[in-house]
C-alpha atoms as a PDB file:
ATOM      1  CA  UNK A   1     -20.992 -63.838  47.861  1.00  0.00           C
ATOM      2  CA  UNK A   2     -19.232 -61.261  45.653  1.00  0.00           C
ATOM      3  CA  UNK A   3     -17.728 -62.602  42.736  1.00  0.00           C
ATOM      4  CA  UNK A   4     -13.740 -61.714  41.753  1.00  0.00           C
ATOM      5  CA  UNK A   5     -13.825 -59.188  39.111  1.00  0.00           C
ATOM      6  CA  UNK A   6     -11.443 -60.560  35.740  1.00  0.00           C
ATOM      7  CA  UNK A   7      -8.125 -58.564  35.169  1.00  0.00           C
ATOM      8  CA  UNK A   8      -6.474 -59.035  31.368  1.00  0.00           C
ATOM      9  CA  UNK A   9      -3.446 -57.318  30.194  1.00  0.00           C
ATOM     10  CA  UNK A  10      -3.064 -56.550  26.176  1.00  0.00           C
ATOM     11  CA  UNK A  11      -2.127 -54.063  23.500  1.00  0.00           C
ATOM     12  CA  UNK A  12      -4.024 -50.694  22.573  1.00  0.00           C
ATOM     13  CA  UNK A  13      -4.215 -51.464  19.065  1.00  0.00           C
ATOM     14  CA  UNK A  14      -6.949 -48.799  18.308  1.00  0.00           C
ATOM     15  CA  UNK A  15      -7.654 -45.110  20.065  1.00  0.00           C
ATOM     16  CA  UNK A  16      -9.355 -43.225  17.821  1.00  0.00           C
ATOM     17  CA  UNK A  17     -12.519 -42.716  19.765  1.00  0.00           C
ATOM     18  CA  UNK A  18     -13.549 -40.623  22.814  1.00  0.00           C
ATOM     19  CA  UNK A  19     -12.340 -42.278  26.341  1.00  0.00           C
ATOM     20  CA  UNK A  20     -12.314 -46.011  24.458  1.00  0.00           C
ATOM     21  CA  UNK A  21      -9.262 -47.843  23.751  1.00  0.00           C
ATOM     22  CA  UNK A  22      -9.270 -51.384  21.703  1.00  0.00           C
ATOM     23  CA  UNK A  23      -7.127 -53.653  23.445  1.00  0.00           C
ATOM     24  CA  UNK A  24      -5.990 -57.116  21.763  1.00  0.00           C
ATOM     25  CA  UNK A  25      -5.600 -59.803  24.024  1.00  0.00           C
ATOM     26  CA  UNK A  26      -3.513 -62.574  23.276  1.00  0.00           C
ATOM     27  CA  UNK A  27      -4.005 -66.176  24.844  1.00  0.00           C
ATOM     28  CA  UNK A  28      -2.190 -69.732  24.299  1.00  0.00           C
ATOM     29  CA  UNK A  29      -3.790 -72.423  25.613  1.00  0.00           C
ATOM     30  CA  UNK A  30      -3.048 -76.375  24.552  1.00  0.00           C
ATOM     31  CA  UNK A  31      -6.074 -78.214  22.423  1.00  0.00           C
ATOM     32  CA  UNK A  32      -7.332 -80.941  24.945  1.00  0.00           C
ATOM     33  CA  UNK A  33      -7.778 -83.102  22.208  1.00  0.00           C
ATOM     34  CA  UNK A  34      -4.717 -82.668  19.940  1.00  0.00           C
ATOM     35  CA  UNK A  35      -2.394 -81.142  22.411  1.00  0.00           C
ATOM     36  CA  UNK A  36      -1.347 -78.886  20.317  1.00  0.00           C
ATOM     37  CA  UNK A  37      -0.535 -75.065  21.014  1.00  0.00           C
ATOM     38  CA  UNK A  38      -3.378 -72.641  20.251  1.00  0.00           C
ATOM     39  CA  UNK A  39      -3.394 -68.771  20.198  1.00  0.00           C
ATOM     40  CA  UNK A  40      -6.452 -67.205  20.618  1.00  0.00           C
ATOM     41  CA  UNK A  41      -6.715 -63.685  20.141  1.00  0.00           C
ATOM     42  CA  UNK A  42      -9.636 -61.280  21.343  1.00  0.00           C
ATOM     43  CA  UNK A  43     -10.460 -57.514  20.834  1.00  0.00           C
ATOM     44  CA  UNK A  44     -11.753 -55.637  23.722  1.00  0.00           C
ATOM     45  CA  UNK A  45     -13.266 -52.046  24.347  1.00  0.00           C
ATOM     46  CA  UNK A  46     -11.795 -50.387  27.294  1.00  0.00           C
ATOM     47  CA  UNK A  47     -13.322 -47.088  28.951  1.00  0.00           C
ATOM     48  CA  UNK A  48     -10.184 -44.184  29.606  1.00  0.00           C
ATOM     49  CA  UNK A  49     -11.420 -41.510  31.375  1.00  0.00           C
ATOM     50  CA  UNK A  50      -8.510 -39.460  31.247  1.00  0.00           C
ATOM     51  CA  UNK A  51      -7.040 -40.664  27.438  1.00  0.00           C
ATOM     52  CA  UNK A  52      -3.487 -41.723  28.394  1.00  0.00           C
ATOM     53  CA  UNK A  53      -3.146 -45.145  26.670  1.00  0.00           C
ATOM     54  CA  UNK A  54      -2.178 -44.931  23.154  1.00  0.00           C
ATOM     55  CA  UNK A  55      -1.889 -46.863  20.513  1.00  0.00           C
ATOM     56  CA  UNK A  56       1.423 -49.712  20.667  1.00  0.00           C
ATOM     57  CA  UNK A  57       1.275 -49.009  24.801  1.00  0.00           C
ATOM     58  CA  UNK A  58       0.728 -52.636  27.156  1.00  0.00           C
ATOM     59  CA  UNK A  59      -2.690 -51.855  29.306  1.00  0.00           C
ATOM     60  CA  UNK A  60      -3.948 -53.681  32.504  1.00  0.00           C
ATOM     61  CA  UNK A  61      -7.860 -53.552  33.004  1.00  0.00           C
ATOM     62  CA  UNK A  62     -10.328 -54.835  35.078  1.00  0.00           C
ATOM     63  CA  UNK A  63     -13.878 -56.047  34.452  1.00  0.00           C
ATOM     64  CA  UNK A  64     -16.723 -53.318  35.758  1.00  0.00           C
ATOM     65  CA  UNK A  65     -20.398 -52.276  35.089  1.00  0.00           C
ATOM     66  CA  UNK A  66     -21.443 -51.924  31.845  1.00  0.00           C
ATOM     67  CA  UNK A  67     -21.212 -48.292  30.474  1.00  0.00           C
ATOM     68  CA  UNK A  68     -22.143 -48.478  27.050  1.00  0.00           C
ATOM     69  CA  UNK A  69     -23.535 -51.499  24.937  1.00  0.00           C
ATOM     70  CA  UNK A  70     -20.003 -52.950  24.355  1.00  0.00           C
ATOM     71  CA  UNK A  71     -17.766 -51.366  26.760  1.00  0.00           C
ATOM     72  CA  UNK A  72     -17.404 -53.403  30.653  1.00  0.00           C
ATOM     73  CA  UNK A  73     -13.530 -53.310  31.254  1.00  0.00           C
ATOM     74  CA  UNK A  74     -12.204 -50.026  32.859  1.00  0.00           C
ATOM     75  CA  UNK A  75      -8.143 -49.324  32.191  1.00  0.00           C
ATOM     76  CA  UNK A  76      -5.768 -49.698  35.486  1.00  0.00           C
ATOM     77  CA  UNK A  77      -2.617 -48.927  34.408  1.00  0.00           C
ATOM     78  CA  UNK A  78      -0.652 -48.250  31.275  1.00  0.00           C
ATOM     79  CA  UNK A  79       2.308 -50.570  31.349  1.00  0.00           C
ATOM     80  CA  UNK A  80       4.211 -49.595  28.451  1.00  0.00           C
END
């Protein structure tokens, strides 16, 4: 059975290397303990083939194969 692949949406805060982007993904979630509101934040590398995301823009990606030791997400769209 093929598993659904993950799509996240965050801001390009880095894109000073070749066809990467660093995208910062921002999540709230409540504690199930304490109830309280938590923000979790999480950086990840992006592959863009083409270079059109830059730094500030809102990105959609989607999980794929690995192509490098840290990079597995592949951009979709730049949102703005």
């Amino acid at each position: 059975m093929r598993e659904r692949k993950r799509i996240l949406e965050g801001v390009v805060v880095s894109d000073k290397m070749k066809k990467t982007r660093v995208v910062l993904v921002e999540r709230m979630f409540s504690h199930p303990i304490y109830k309280k509101r938590v923000k979790v934040r999480k950086k990840y590398k992006i592959h863009d083939e083409k270079e059109v995301a830059k730094k500030g823009d809102r990105v959609r990606f989607i999980e794929t194969r690995p192509i490098s030791k840290e990079k597995c997400w592949r951009l979709l769209e730049v949102l703005k």
